[in-house]
N, C-alpha and C. Protein backbone atom coordinates (compact mmCIF):
# COMPACT_ATOMS: atom_id res chain seq x y z
N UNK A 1 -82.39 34.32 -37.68
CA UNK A 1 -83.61 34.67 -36.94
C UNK A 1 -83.93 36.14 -37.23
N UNK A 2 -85.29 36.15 -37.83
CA UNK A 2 -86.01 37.91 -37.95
C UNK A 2 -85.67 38.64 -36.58
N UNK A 3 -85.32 39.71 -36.67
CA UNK A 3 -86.05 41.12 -35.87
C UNK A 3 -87.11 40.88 -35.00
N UNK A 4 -87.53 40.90 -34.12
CA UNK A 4 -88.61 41.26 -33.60
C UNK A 4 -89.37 42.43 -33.64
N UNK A 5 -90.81 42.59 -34.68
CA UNK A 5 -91.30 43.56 -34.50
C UNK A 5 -92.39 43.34 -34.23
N UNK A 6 -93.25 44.74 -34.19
CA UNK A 6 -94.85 44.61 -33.72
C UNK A 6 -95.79 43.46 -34.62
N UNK A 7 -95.44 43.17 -36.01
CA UNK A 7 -96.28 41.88 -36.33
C UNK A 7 -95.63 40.52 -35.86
N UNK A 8 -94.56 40.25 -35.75
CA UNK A 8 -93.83 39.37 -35.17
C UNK A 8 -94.77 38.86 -33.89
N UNK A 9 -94.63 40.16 -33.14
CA UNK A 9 -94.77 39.90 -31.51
C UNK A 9 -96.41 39.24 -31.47
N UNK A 10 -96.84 39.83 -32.40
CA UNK A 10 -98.64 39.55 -32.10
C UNK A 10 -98.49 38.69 -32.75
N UNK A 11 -98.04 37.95 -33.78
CA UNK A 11 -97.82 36.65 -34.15
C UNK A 11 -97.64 35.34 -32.91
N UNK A 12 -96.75 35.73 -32.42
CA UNK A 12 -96.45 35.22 -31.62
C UNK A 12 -97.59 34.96 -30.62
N UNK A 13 -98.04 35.64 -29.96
CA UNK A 13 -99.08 35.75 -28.63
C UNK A 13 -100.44 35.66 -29.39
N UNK A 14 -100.87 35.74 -30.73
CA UNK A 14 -101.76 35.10 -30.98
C UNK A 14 -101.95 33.16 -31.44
N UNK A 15 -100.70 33.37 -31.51
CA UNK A 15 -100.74 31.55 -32.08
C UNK A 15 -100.68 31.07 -30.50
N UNK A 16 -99.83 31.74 -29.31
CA UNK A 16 -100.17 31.07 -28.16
C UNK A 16 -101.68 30.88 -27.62
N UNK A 17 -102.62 31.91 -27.53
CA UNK A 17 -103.87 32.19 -27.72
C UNK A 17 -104.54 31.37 -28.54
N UNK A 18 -104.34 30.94 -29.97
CA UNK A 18 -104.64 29.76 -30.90
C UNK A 18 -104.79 28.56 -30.39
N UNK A 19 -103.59 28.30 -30.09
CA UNK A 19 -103.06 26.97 -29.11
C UNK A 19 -103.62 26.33 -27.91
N UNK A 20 -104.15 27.80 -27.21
CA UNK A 20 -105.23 27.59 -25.63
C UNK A 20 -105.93 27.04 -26.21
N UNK A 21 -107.06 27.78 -27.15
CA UNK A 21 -108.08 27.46 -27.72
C UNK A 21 -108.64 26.08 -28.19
N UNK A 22 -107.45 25.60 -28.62
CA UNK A 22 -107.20 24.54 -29.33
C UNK A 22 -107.09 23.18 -28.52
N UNK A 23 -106.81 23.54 -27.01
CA UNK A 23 -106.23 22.84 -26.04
C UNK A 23 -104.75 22.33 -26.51
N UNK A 24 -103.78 22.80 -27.08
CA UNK A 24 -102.61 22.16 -27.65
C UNK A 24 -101.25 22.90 -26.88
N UNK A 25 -101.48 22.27 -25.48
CA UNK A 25 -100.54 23.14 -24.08
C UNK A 25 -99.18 22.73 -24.87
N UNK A 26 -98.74 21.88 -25.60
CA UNK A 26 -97.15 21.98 -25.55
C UNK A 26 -97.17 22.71 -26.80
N UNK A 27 -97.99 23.11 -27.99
CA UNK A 27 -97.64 24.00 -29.07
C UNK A 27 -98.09 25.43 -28.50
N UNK A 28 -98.91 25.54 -27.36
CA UNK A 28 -98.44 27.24 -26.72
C UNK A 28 -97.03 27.29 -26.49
N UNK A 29 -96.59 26.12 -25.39
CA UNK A 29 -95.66 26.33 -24.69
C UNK A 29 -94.24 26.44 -25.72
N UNK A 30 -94.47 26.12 -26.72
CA UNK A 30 -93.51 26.32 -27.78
C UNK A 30 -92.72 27.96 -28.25
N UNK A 31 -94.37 28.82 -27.79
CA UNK A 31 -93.85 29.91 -28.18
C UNK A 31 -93.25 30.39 -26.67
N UNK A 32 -92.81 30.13 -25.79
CA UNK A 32 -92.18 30.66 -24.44
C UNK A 32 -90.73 29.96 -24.35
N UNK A 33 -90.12 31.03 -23.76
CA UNK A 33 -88.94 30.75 -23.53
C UNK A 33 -88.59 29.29 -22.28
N UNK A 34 -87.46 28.99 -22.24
CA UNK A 34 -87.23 27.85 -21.32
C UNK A 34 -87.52 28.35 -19.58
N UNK A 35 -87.29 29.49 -19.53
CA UNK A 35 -87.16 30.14 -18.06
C UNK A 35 -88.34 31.25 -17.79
N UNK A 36 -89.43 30.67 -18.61
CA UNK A 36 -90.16 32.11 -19.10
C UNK A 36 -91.03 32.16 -17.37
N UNK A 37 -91.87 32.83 -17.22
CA UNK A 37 -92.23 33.49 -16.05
C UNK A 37 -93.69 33.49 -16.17
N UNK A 38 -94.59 33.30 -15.15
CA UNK A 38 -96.15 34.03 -15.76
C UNK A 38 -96.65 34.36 -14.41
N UNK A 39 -96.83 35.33 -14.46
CA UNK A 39 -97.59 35.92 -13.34
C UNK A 39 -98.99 36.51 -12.79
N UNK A 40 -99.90 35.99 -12.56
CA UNK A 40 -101.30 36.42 -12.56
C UNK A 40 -101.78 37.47 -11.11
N UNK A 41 -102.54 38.38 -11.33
CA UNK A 41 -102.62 39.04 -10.01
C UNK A 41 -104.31 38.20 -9.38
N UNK A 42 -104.95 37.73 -9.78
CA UNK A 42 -105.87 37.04 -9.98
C UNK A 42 -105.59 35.36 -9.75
N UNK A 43 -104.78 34.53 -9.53
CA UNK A 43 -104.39 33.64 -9.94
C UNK A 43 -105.34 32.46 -8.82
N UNK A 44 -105.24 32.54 -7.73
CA UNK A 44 -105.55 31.96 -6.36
C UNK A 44 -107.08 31.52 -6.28
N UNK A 45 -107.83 31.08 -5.55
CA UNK A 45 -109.41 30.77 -5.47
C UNK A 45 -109.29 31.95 -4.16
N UNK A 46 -108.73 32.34 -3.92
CA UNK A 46 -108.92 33.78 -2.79
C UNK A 46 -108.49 34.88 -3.53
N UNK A 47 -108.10 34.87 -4.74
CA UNK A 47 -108.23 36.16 -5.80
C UNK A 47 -106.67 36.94 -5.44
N UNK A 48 -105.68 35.78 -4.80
CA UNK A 48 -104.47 36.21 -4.31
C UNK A 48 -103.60 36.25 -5.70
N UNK A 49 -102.27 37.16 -6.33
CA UNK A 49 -101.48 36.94 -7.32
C UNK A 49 -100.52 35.52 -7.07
N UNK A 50 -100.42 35.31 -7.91
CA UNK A 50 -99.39 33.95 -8.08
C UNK A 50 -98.27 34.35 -9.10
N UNK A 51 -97.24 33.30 -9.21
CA UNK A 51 -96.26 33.43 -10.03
C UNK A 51 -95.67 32.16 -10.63
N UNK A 52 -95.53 31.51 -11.61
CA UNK A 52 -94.98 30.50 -12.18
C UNK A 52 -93.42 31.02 -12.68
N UNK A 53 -92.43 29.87 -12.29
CA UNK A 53 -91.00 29.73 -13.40
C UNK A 53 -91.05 29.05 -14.13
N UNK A 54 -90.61 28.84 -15.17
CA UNK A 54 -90.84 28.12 -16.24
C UNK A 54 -91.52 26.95 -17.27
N UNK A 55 -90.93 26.18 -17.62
CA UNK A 55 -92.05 25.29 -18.82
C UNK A 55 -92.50 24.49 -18.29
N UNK A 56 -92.03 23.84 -17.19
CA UNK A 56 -92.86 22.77 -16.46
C UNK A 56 -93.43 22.99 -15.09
N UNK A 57 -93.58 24.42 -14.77
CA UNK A 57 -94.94 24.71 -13.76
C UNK A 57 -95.74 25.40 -14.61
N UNK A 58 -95.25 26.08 -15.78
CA UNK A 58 -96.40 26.80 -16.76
C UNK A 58 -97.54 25.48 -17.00
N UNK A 59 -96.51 24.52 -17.21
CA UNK A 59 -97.17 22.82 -18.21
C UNK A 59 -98.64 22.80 -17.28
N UNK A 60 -98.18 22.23 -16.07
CA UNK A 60 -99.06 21.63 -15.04
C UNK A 60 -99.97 22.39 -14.46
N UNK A 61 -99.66 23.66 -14.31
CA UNK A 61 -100.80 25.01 -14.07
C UNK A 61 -101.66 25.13 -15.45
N UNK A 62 -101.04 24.67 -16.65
CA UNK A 62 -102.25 24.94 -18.22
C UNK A 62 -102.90 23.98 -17.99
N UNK A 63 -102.30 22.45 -17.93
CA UNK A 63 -103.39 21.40 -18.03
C UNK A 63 -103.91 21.18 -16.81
N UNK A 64 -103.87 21.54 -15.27
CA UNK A 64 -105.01 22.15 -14.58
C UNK A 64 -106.14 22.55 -14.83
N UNK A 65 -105.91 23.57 -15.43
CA UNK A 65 -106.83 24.80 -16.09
C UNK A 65 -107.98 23.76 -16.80
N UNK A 66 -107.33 23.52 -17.66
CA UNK A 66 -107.95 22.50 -19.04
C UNK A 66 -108.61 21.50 -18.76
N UNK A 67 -107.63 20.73 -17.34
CA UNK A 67 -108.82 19.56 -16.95
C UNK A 67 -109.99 19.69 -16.58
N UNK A 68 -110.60 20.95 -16.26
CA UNK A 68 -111.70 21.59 -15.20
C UNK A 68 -112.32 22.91 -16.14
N UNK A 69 -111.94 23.25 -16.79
CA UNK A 69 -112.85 24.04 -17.49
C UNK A 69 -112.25 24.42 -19.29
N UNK A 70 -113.10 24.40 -20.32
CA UNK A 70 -113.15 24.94 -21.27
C UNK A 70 -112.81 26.35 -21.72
N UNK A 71 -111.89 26.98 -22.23
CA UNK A 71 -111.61 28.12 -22.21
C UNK A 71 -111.38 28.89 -23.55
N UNK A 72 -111.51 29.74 -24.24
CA UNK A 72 -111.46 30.89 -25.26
C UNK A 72 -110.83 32.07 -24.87
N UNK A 73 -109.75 32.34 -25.52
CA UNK A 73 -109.39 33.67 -26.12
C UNK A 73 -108.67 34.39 -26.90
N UNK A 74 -108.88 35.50 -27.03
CA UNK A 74 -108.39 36.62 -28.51
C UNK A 74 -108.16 37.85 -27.97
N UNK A 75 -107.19 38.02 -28.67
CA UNK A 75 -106.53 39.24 -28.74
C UNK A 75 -107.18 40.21 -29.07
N UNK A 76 -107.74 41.68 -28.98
CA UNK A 76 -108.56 42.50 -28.99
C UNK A 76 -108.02 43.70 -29.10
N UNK A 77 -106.86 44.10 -28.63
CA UNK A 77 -105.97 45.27 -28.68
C UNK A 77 -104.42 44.87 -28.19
N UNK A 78 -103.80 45.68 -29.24
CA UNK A 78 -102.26 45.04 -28.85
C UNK A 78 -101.63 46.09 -29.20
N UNK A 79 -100.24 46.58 -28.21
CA UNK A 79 -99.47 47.55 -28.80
C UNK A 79 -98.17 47.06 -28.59
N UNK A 80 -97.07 46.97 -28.94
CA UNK A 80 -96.13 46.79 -28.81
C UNK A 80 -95.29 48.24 -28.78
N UNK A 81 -93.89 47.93 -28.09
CA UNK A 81 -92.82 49.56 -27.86
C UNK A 81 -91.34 48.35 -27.56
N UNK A 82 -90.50 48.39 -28.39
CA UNK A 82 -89.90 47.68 -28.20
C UNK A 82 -89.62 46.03 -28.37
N UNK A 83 -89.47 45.45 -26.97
CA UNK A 83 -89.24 43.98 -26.72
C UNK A 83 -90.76 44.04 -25.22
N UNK A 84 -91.64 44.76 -25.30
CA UNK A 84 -92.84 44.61 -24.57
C UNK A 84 -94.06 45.28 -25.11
N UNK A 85 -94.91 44.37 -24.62
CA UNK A 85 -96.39 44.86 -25.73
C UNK A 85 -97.40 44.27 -24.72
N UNK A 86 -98.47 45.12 -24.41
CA UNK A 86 -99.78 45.56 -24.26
C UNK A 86 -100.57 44.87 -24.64
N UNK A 87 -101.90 44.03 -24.10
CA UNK A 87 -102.90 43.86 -24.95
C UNK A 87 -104.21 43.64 -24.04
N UNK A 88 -105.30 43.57 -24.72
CA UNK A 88 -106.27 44.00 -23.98
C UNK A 88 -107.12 41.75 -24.55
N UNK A 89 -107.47 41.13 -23.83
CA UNK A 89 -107.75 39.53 -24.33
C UNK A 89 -109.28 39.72 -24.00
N UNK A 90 -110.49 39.59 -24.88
CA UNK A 90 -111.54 39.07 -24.25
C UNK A 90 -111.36 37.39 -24.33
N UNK A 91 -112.28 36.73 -23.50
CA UNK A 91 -111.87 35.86 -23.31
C UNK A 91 -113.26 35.08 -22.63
N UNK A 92 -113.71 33.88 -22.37
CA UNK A 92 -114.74 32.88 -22.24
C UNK A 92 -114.57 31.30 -21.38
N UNK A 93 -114.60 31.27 -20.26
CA UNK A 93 -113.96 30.06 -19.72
C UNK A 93 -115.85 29.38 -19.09
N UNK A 94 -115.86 28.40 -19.41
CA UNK A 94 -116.57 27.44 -18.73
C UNK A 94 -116.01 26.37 -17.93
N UNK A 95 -116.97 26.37 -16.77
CA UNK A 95 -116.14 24.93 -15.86
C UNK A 95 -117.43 24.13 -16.45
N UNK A 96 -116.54 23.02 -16.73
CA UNK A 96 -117.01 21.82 -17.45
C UNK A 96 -118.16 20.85 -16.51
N UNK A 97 -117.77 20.69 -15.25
CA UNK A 97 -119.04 20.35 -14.56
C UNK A 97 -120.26 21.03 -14.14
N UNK A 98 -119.96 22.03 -13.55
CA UNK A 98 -121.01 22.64 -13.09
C UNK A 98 -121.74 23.38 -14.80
N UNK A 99 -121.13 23.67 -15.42
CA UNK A 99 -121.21 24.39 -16.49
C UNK A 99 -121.71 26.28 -16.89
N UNK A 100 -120.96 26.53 -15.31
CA UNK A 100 -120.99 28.33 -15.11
C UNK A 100 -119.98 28.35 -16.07
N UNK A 101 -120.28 29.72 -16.50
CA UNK A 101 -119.11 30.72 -17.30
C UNK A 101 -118.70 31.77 -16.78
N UNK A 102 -117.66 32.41 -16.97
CA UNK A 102 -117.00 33.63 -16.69
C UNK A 102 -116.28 34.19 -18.33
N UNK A 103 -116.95 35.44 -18.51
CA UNK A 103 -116.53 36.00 -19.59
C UNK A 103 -116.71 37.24 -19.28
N UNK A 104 -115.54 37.68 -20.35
CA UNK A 104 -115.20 39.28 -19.94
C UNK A 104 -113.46 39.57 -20.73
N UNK A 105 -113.01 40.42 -20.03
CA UNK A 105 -111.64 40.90 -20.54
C UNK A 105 -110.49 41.15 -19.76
N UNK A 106 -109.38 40.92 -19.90
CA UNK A 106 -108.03 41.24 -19.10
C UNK A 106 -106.89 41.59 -19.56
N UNK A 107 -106.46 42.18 -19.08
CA UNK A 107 -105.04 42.96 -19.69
C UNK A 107 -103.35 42.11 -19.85
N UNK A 108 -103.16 41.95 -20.50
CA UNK A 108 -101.61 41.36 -20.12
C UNK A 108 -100.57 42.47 -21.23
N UNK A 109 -99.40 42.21 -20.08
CA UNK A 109 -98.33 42.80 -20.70
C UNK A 109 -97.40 41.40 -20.77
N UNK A 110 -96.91 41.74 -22.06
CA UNK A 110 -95.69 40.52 -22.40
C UNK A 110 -94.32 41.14 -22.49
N UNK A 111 -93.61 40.23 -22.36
CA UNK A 111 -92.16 40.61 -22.27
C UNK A 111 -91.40 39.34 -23.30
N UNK A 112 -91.03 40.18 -23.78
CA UNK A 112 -90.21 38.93 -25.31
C UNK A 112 -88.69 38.95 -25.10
N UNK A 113 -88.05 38.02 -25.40
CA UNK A 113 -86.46 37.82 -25.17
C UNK A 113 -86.16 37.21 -26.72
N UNK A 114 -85.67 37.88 -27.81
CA UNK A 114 -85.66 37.06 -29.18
C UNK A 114 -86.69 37.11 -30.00
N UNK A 115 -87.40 35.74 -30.05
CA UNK A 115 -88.47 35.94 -30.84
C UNK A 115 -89.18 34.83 -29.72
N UNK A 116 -89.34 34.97 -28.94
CA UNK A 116 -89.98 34.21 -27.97
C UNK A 116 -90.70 34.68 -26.20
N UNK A 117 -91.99 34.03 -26.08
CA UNK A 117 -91.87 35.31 -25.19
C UNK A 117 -91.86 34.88 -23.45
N UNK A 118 -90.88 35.90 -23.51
CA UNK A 118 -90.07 35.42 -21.91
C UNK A 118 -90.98 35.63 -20.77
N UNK A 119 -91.51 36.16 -20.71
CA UNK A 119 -92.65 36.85 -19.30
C UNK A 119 -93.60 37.19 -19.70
N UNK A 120 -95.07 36.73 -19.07
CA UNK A 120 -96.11 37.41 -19.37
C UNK A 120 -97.31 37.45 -17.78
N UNK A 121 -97.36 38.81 -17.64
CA UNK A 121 -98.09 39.12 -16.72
C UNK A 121 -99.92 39.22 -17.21
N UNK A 122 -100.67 38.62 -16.52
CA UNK A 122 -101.94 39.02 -16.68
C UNK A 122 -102.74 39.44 -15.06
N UNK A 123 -103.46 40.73 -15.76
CA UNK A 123 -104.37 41.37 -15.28
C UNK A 123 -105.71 41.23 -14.84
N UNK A 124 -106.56 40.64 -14.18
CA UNK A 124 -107.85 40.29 -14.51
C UNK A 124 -108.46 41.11 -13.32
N UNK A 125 -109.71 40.63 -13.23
CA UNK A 125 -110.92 41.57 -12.29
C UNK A 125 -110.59 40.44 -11.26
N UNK A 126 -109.79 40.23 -10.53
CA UNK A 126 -109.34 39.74 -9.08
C UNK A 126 -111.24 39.71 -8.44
N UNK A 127 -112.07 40.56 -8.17
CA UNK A 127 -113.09 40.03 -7.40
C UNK A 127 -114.05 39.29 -8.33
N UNK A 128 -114.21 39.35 -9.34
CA UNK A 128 -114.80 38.91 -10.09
C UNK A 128 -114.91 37.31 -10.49
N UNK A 129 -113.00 37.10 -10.70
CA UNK A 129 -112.35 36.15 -10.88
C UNK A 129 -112.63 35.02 -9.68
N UNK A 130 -112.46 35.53 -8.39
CA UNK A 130 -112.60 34.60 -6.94
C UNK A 130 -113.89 34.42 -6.65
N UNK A 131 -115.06 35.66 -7.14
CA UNK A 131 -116.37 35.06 -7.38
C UNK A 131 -116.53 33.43 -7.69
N UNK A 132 -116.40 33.76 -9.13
CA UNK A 132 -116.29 32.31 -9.72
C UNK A 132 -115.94 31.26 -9.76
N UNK A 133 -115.09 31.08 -8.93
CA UNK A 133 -114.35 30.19 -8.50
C UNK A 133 -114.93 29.65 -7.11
N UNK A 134 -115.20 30.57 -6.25
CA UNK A 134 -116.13 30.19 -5.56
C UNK A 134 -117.32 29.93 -5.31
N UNK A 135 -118.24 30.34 -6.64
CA UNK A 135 -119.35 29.71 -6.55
C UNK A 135 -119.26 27.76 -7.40
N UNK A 136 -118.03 27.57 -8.25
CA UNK A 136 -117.92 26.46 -8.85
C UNK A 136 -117.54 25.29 -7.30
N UNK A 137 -116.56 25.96 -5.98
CA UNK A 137 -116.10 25.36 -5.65
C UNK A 137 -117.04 24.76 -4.50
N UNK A 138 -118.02 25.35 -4.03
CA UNK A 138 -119.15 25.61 -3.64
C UNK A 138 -120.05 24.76 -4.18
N UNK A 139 -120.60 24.44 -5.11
CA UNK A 139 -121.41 23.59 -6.14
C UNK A 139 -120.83 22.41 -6.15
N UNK A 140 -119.01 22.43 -6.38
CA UNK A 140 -118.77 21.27 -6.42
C UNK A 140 -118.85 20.23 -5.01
N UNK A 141 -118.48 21.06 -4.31
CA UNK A 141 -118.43 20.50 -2.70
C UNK A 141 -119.49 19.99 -2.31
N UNK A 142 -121.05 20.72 -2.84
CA UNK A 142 -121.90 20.46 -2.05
C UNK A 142 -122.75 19.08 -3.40
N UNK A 143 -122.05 19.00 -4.52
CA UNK A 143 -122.36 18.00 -5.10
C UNK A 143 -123.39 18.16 -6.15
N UNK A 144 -123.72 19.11 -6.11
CA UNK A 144 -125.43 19.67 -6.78
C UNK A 144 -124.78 20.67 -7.67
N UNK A 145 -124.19 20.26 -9.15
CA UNK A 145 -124.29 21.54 -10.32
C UNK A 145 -124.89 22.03 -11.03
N UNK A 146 -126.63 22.20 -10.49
CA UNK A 146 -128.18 22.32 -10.92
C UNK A 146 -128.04 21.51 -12.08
């Protein structure tokens, strides 16, 4: 097994990123460790942080995601220092019924164990994020997605 370095690492977190894109949740989940971690400060429809343990609440929290809205993203800035790296994701999600979007950018820091990556925290615009979610949940409730 290579070294882990800064092309490695963005290798890595871009083919997971590939993979979203792609909708192909078990070839993301390929690049994460067995015990890996994900933590969103944004995560909640009240814009509360959440936390996932490993491959099979990551699984069921991705294809959540996926069943209910369309999503895009790329890597935009990345730094790596070590076994943790920086990056800045723009990114494009549509909910598939109503057919609002939310686009914009968020920060995650990753944490790699090997060549795989063990933890990854993301950053997002928390009011922004619960906006949206509440105007989809809102639309959906009341049955009318113009």
């Amino acid at each position: 097994m290579r070294e882990l370095d800064a092309y490695r690492a963005r290798s890595l977190l871009d083919a997971s990123h590939g993979a979203w894109c792609n909708g192909d949740i078990d070839r993301l989940l390929s690049y994460y460790a067995d015990d890996c971690l994900y933590w969103c400060n944004a995560g909640a429809i009240d814009g509360s942080p959440f936390m996932l343990v490993g491959k099979p609440a990551f699984r069921d929290f991705l294809r959540n995601v996926s069943s209910v809205a369309e999503s895009r993203s790329v890597i935009d800035l990345f730094q790596f220092d070590g076994r943790i790296a920086r990056a800045q994701i723009d990114t494009y999600v549509r909910h598939r019924r109503t057919g609002h979007v939310l686009a914009g950018s968020y920060r995650q820091v990753v944490t790699y164990r090997g060549n795989e990556i063990w933890r990854i925290e993301e950053y997002h615009d928390a009011a922004k994020m619960a906006a949206f979610w509440r105007l989809v949940a809102s639309e959906e409730t009341a049955g009318d997605p113009q």
